[in-house]
PDB file of N, CA and C in Angstrom:
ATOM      1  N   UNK A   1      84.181 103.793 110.882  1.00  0.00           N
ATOM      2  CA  UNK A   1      83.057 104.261 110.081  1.00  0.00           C
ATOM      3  C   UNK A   1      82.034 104.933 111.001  1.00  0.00           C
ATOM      4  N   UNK A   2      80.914 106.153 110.346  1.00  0.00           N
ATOM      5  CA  UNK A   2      80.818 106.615 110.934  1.00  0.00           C
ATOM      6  C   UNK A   2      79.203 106.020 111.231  1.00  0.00           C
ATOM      7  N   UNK A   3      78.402 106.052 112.332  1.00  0.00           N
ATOM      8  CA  UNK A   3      76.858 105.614 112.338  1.00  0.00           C
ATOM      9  C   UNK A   3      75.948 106.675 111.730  1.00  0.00           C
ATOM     10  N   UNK A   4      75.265 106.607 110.496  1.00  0.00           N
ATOM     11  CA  UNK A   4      74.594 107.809 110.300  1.00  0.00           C
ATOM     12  C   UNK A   4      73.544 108.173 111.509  1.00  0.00           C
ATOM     13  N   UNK A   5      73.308 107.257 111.857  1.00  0.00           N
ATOM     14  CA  UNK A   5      72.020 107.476 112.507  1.00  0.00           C
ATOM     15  C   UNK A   5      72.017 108.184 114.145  1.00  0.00           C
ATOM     16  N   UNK A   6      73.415 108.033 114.461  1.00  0.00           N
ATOM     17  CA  UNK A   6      73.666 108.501 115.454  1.00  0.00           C
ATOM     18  C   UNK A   6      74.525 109.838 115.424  1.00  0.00           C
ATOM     19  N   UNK A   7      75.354 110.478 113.899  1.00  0.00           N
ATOM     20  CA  UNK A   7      75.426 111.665 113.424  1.00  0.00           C
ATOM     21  C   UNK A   7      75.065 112.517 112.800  1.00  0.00           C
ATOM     22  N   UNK A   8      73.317 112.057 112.490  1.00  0.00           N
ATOM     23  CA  UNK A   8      71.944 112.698 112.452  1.00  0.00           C
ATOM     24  C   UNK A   8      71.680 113.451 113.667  1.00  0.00           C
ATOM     25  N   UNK A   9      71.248 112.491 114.921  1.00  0.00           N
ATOM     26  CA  UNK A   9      71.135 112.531 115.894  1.00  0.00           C
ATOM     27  C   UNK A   9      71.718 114.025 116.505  1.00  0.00           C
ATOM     28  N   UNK A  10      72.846 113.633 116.783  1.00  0.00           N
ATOM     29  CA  UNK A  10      74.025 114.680 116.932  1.00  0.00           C
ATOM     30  C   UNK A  10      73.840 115.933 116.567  1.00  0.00           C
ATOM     31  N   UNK A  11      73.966 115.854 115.123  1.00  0.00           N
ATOM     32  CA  UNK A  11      73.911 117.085 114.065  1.00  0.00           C
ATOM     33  C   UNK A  11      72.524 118.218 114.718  1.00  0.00           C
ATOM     34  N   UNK A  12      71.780 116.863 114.519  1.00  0.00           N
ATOM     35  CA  UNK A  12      70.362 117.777 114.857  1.00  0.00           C
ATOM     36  C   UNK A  12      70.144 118.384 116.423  1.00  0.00           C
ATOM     37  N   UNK A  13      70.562 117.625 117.385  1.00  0.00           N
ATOM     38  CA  UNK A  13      70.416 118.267 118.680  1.00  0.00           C
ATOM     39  C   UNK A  13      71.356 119.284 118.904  1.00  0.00           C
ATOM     40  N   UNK A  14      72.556 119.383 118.177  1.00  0.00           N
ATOM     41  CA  UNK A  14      73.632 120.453 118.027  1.00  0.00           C
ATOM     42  C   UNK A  14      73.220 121.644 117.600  1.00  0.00           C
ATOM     43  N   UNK A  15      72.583 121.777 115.923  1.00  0.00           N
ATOM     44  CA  UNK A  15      72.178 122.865 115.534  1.00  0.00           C
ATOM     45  C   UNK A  15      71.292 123.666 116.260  1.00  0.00           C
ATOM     46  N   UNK A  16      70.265 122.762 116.779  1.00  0.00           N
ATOM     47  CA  UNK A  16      69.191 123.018 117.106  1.00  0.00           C
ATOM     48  C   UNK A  16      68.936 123.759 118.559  1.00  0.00           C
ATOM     49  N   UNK A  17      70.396 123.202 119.165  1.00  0.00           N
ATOM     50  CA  UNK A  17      70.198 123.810 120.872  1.00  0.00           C
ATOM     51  C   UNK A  17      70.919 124.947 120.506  1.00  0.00           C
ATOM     52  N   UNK A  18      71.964 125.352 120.148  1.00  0.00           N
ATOM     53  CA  UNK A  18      73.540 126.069 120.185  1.00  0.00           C
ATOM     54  C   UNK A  18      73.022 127.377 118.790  1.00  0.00           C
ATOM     55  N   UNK A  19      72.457 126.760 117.776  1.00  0.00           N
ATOM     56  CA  UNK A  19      72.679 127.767 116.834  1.00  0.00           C
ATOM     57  C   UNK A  19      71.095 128.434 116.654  1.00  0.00           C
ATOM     58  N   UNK A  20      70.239 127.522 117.104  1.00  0.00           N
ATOM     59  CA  UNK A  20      68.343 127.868 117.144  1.00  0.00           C
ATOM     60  C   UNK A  20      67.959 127.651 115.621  1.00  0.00           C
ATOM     61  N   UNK A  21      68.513 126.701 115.347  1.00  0.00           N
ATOM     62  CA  UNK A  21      67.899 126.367 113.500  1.00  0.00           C
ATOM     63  C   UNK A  21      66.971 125.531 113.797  1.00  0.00           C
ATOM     64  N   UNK A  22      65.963 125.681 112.800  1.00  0.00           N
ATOM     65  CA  UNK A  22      64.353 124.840 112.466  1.00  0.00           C
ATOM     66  C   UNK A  22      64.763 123.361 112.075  1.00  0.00           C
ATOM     67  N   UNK A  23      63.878 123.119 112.457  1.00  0.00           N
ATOM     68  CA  UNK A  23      64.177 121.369 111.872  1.00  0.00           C
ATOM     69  C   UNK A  23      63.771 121.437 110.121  1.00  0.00           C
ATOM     70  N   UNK A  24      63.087 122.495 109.756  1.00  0.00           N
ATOM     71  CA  UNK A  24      63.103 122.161 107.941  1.00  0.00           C
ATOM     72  C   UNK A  24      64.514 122.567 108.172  1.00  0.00           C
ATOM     73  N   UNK A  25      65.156 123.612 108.227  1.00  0.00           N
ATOM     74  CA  UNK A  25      66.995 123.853 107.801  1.00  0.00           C
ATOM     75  C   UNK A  25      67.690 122.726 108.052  1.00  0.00           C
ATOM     76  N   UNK A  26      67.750 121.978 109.459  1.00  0.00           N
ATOM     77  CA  UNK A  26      68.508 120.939 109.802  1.00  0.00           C
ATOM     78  C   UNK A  26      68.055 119.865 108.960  1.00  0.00           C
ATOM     79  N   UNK A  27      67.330 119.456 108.816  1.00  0.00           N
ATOM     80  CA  UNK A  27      66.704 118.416 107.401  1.00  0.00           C
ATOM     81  C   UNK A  27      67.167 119.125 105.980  1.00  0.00           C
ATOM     82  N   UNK A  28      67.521 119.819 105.982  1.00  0.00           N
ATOM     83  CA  UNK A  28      68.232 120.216 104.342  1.00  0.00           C
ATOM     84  C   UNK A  28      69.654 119.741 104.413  1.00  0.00           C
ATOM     85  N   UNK A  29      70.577 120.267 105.985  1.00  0.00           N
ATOM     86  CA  UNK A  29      71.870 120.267 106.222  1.00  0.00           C
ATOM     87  C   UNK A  29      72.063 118.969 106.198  1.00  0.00           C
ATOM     88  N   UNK A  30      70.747 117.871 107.129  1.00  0.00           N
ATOM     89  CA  UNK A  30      71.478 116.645 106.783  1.00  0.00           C
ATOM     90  C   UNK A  30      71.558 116.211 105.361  1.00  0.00           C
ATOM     91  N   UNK A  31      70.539 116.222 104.519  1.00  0.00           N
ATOM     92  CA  UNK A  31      70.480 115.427 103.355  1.00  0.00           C
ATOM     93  C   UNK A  31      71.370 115.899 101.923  1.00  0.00           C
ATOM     94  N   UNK A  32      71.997 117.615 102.281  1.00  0.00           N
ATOM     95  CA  UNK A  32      73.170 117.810 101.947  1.00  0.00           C
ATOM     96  C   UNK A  32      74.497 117.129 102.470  1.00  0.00           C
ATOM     97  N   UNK A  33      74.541 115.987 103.357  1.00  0.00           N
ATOM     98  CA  UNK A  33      75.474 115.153 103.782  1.00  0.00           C
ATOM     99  C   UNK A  33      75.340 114.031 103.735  1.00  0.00           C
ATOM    100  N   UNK A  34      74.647 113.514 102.914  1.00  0.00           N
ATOM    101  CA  UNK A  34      74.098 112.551 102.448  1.00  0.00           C
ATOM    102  C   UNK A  34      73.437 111.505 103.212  1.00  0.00           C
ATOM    103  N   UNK A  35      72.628 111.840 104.445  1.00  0.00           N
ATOM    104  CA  UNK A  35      71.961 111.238 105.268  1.00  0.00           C
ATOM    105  C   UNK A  35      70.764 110.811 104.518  1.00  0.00           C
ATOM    106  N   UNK A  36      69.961 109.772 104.997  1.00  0.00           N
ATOM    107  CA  UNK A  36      68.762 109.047 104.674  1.00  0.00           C
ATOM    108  C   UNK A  36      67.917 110.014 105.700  1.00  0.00           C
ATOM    109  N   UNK A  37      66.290 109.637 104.167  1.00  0.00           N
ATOM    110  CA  UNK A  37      65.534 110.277 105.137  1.00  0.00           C
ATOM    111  C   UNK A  37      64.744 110.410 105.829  1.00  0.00           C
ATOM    112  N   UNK A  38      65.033 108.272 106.087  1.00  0.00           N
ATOM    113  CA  UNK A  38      64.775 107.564 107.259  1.00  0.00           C
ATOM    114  C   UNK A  38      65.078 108.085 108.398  1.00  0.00           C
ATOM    115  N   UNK A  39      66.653 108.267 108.506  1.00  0.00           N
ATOM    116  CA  UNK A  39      67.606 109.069 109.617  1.00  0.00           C
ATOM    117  C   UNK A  39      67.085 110.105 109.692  1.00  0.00           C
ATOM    118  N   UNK A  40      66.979 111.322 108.967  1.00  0.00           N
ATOM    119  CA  UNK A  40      66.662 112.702 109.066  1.00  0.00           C
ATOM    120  C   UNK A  40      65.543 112.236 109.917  1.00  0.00           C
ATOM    121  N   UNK A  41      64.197 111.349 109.706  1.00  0.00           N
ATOM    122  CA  UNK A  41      63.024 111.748 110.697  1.00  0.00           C
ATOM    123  C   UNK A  41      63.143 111.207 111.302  1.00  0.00           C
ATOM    124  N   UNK A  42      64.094 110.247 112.067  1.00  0.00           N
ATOM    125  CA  UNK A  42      64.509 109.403 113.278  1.00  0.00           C
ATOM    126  C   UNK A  42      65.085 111.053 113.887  1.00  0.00           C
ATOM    127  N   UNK A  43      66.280 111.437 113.295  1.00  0.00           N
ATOM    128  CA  UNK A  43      66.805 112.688 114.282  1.00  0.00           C
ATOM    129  C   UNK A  43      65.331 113.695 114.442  1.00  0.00           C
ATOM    130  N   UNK A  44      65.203 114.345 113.957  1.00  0.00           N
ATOM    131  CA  UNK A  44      64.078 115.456 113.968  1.00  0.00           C
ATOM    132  C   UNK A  44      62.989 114.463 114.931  1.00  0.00           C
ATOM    133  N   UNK A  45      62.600 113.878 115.498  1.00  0.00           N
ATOM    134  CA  UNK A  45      61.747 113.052 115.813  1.00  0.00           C
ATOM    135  C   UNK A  45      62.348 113.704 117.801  1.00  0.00           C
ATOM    136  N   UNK A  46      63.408 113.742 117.644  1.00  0.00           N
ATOM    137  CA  UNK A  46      63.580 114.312 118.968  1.00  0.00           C
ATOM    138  C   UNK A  46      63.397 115.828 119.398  1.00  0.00           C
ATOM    139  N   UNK A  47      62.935 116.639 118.205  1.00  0.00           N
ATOM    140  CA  UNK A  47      62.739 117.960 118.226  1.00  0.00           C
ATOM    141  C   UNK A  47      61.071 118.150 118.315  1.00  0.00           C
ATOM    142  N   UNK A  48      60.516 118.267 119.243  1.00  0.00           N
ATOM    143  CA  UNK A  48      59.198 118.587 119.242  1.00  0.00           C
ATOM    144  C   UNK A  48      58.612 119.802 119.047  1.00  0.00           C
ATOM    145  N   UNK A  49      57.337 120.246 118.984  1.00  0.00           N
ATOM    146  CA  UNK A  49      56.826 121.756 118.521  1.00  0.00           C
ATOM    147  C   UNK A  49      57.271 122.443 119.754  1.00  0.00           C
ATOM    148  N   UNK A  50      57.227 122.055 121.069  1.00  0.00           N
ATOM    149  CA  UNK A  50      57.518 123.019 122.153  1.00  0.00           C
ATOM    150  C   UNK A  50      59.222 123.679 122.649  1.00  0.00           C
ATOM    151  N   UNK A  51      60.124 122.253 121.811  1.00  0.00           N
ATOM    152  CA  UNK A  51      61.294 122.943 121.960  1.00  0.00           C
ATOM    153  C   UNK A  51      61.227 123.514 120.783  1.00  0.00           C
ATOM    154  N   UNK A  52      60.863 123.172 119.390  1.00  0.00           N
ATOM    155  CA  UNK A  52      60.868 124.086 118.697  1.00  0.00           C
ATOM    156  C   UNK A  52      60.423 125.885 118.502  1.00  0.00           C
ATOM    157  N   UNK A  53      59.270 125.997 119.650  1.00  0.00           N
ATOM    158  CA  UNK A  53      58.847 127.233 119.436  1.00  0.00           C
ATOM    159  C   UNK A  53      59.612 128.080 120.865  1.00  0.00           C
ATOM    160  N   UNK A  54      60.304 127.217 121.601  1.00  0.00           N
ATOM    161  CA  UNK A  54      61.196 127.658 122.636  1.00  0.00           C
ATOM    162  C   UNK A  54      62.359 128.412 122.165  1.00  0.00           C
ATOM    163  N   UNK A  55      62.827 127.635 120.871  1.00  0.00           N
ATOM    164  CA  UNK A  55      64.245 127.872 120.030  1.00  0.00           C
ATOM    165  C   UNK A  55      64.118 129.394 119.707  1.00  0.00           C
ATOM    166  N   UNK A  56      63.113 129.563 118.703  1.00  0.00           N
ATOM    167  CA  UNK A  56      62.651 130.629 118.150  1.00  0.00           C
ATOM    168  C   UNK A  56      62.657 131.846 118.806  1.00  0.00           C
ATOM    169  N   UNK A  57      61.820 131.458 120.495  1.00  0.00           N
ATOM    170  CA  UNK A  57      61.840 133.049 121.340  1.00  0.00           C
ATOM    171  C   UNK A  57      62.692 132.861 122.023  1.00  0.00           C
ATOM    172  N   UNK A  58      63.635 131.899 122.312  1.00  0.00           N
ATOM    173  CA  UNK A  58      64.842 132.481 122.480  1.00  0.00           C
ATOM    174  C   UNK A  58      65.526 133.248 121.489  1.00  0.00           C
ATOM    175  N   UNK A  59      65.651 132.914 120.619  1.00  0.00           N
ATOM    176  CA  UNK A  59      66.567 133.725 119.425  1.00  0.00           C
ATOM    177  C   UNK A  59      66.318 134.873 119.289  1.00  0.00           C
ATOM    178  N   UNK A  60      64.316 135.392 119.495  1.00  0.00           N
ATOM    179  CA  UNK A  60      64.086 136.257 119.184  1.00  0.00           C
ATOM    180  C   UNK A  60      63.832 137.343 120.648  1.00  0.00           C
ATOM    181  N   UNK A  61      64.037 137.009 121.555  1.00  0.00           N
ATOM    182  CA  UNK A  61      64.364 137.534 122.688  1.00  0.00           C
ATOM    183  C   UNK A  61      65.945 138.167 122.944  1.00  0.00           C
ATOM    184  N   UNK A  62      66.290 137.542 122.542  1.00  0.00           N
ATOM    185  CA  UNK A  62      67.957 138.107 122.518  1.00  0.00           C
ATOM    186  C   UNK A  62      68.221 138.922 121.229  1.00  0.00           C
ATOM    187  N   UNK A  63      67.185 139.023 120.045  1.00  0.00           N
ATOM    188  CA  UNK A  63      67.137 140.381 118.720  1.00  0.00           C
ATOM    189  C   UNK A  63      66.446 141.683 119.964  1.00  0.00           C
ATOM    190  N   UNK A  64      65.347 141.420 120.371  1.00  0.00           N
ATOM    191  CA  UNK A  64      64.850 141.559 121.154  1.00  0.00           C
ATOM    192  C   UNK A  64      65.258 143.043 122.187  1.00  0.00           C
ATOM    193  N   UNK A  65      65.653 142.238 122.953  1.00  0.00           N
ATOM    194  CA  UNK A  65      66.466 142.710 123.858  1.00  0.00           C
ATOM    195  C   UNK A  65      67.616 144.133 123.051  1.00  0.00           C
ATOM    196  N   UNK A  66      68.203 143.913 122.034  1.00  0.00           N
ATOM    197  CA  UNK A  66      68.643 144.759 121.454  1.00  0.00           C
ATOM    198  C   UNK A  66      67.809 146.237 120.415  1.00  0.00           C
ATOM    199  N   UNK A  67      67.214 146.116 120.366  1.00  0.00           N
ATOM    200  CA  UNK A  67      66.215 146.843 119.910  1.00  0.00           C
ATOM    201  C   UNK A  67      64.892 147.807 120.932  1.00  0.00           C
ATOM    202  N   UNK A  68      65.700 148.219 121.964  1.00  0.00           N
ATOM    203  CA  UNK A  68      64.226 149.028 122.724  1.00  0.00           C
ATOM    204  C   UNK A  68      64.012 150.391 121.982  1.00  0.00           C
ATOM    205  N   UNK A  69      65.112 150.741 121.310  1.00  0.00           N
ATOM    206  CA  UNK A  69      64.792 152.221 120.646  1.00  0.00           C
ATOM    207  C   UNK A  69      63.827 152.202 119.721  1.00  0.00           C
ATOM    208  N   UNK A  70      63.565 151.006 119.279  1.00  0.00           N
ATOM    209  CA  UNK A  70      63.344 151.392 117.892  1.00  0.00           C
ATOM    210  C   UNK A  70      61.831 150.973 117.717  1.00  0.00           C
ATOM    211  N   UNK A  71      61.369 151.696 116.495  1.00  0.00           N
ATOM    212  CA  UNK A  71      59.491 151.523 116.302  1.00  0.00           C
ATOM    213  C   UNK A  71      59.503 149.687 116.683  1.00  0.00           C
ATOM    214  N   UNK A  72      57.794 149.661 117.081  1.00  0.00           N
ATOM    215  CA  UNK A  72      57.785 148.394 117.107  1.00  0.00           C
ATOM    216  C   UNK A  72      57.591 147.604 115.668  1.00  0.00           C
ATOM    217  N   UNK A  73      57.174 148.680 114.497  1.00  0.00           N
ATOM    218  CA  UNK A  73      57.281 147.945 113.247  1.00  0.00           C
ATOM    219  C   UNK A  73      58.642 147.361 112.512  1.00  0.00           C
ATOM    220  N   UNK A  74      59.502 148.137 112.981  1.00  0.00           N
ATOM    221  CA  UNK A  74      60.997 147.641 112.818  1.00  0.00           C
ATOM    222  C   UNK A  74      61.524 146.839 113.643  1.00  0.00           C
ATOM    223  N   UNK A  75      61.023 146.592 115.159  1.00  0.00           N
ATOM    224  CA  UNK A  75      61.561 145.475 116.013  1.00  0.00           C
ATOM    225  C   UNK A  75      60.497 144.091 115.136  1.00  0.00           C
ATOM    226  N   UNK A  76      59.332 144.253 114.901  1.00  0.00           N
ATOM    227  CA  UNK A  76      58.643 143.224 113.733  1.00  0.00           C
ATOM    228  C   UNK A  76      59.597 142.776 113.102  1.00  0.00           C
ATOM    229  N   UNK A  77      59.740 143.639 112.054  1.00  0.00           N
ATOM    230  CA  UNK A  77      60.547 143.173 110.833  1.00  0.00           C
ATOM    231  C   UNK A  77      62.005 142.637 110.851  1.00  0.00           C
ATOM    232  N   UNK A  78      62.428 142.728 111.805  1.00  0.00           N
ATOM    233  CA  UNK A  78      63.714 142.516 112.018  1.00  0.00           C
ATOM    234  C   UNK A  78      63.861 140.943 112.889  1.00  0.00           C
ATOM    235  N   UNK A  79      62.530 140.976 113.519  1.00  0.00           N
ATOM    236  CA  UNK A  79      62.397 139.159 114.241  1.00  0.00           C
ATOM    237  C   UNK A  79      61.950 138.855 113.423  1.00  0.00           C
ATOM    238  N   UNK A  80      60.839 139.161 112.826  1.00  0.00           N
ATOM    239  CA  UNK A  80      60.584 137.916 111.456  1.00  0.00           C
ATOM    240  C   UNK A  80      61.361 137.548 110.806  1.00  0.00           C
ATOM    241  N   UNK A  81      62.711 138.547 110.110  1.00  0.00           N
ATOM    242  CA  UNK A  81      63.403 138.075 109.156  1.00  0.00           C
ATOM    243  C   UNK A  81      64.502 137.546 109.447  1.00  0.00           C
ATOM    244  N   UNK A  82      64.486 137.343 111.000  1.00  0.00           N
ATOM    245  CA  UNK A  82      65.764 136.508 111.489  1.00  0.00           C
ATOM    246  C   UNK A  82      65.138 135.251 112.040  1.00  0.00           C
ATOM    247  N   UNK A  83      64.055 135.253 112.171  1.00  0.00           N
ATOM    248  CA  UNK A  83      63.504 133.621 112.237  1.00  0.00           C
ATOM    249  C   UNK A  83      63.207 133.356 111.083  1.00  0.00           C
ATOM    250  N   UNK A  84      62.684 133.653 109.657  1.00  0.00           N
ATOM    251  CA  UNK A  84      62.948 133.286 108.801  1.00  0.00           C
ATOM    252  C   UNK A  84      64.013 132.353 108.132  1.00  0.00           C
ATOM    253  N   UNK A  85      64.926 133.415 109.097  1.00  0.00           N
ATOM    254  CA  UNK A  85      66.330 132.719 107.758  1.00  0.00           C
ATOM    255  C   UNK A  85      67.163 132.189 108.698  1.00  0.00           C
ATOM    256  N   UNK A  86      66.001 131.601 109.654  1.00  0.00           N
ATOM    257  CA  UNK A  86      66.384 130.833 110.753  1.00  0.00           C
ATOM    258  C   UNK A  86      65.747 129.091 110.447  1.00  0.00           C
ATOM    259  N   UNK A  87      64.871 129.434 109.250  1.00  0.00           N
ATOM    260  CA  UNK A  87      64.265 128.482 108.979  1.00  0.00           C
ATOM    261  C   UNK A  87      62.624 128.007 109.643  1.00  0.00           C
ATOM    262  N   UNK A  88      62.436 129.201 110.571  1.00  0.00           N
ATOM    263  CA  UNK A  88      60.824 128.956 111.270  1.00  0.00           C
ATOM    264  C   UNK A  88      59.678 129.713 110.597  1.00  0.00           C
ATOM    265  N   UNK A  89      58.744 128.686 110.632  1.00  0.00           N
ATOM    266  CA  UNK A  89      57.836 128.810 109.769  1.00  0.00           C
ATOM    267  C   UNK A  89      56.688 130.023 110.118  1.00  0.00           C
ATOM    268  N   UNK A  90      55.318 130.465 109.461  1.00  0.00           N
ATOM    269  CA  UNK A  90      54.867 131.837 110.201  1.00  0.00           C
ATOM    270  C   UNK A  90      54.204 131.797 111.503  1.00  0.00           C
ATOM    271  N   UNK A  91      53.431 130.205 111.644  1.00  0.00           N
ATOM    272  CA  UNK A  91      52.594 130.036 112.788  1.00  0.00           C
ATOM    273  C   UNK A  91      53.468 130.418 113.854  1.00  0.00           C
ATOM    274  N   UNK A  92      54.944 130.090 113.910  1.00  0.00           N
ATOM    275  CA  UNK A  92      56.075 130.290 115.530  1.00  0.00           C
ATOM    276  C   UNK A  92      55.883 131.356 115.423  1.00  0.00           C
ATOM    277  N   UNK A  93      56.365 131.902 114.061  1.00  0.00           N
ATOM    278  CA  UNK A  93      56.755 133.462 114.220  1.00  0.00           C
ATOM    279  C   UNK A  93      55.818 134.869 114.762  1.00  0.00           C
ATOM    280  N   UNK A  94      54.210 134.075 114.247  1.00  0.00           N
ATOM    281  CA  UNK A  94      53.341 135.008 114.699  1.00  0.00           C
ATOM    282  C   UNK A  94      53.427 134.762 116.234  1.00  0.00           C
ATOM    283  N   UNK A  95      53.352 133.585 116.806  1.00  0.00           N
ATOM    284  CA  UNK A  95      53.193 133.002 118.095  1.00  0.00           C
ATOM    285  C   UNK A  95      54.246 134.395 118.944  1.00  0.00           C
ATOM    286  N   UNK A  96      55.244 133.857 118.742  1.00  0.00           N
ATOM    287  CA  UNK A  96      56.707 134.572 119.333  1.00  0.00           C
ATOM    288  C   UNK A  96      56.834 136.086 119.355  1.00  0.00           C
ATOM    289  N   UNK A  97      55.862 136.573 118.123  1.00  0.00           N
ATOM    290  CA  UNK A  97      56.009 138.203 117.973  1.00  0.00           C
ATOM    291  C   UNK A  97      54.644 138.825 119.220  1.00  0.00           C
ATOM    292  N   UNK A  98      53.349 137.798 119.209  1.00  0.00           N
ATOM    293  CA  UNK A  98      52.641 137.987 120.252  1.00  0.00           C
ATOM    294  C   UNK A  98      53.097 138.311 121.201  1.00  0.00           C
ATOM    295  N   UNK A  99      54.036 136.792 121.881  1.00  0.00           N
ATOM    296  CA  UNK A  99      54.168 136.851 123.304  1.00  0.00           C
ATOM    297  C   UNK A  99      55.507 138.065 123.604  1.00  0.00           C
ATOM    298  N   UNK A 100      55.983 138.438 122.741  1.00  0.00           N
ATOM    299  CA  UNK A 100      57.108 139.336 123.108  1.00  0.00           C
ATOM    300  C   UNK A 100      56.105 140.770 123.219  1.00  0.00           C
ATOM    301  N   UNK A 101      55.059 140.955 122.814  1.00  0.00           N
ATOM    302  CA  UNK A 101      54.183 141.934 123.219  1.00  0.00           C
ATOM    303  C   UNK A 101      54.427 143.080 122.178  1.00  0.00           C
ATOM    304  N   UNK A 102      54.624 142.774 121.134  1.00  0.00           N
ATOM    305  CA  UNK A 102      55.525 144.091 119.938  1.00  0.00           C
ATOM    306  C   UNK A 102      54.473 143.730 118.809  1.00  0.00           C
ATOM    307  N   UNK A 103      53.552 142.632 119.024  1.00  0.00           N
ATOM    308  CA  UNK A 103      52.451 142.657 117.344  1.00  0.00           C
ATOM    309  C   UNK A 103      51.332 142.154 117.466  1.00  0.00           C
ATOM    310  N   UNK A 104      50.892 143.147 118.308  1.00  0.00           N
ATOM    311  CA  UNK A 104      49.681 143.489 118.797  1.00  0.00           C
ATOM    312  C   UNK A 104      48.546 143.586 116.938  1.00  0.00           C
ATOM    313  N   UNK A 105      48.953 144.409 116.072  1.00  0.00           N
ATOM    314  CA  UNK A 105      48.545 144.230 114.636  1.00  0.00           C
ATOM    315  C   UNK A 105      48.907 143.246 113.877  1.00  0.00           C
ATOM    316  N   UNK A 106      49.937 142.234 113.885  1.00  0.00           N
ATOM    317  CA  UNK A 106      50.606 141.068 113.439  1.00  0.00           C
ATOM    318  C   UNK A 106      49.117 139.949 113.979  1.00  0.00           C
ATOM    319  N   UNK A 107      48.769 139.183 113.165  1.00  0.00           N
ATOM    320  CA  UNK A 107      48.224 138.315 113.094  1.00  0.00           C
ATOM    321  C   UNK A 107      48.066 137.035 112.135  1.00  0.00           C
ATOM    322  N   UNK A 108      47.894 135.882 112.297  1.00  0.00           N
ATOM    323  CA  UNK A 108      48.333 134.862 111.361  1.00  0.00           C
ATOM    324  C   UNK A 108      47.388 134.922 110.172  1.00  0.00           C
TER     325      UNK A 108
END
């Protein structure tokens, strides 16, 4: 049998390093697997705001990186809507579009 609490655990440090999902997404994925959501904030409890906003500009450093041609309103729109549906909320996203130096007009 399996320990939920330790394939919470798992689940969440997995998604979270390897694929850069938000802890609201990984808290949906667990409780679509029928985890408690005792467990869910025992796992997420190991995800803090700083690896969380680490996750994000990584992800969005490597969109990033692919995009030097293009306006900076379209390198915008194109990190927001992949941290979006990445599951990160606007405070990272404004944070992350700052420090990448592309939304200079972007503000929270």
């Amino acid at each position: 049998m399996v320990n939920d609490q330790e394939f919470a655990l798992a689940w969440a440090k997995s998604r979270h390093e390897h694929k850069k999902i938000s802890k609201r997404i990984i808290a949906t994925e667990l409780r679509q697997r029928g985890v408690t959501q005792e467990e869910i904030n025992h796992a997420l409890e190991s995800i803090d705001e700083d690896a969380e906003y680490q996750s994000a500009f990584e992800l969005a450093m490597k969109k990033y990186a692919t995009m030097s041609r293009l306006e900076s309103d379209v390198q915008i729109r194109r990190i927001q809507s992949l941290l979006q549906r990445k599951g990160f909320g606007f405070p990272i996203i404004a944070r992350v579009i700052r420090e990448l130096g592309i939304g200079t007009e972007f503000s929270e």
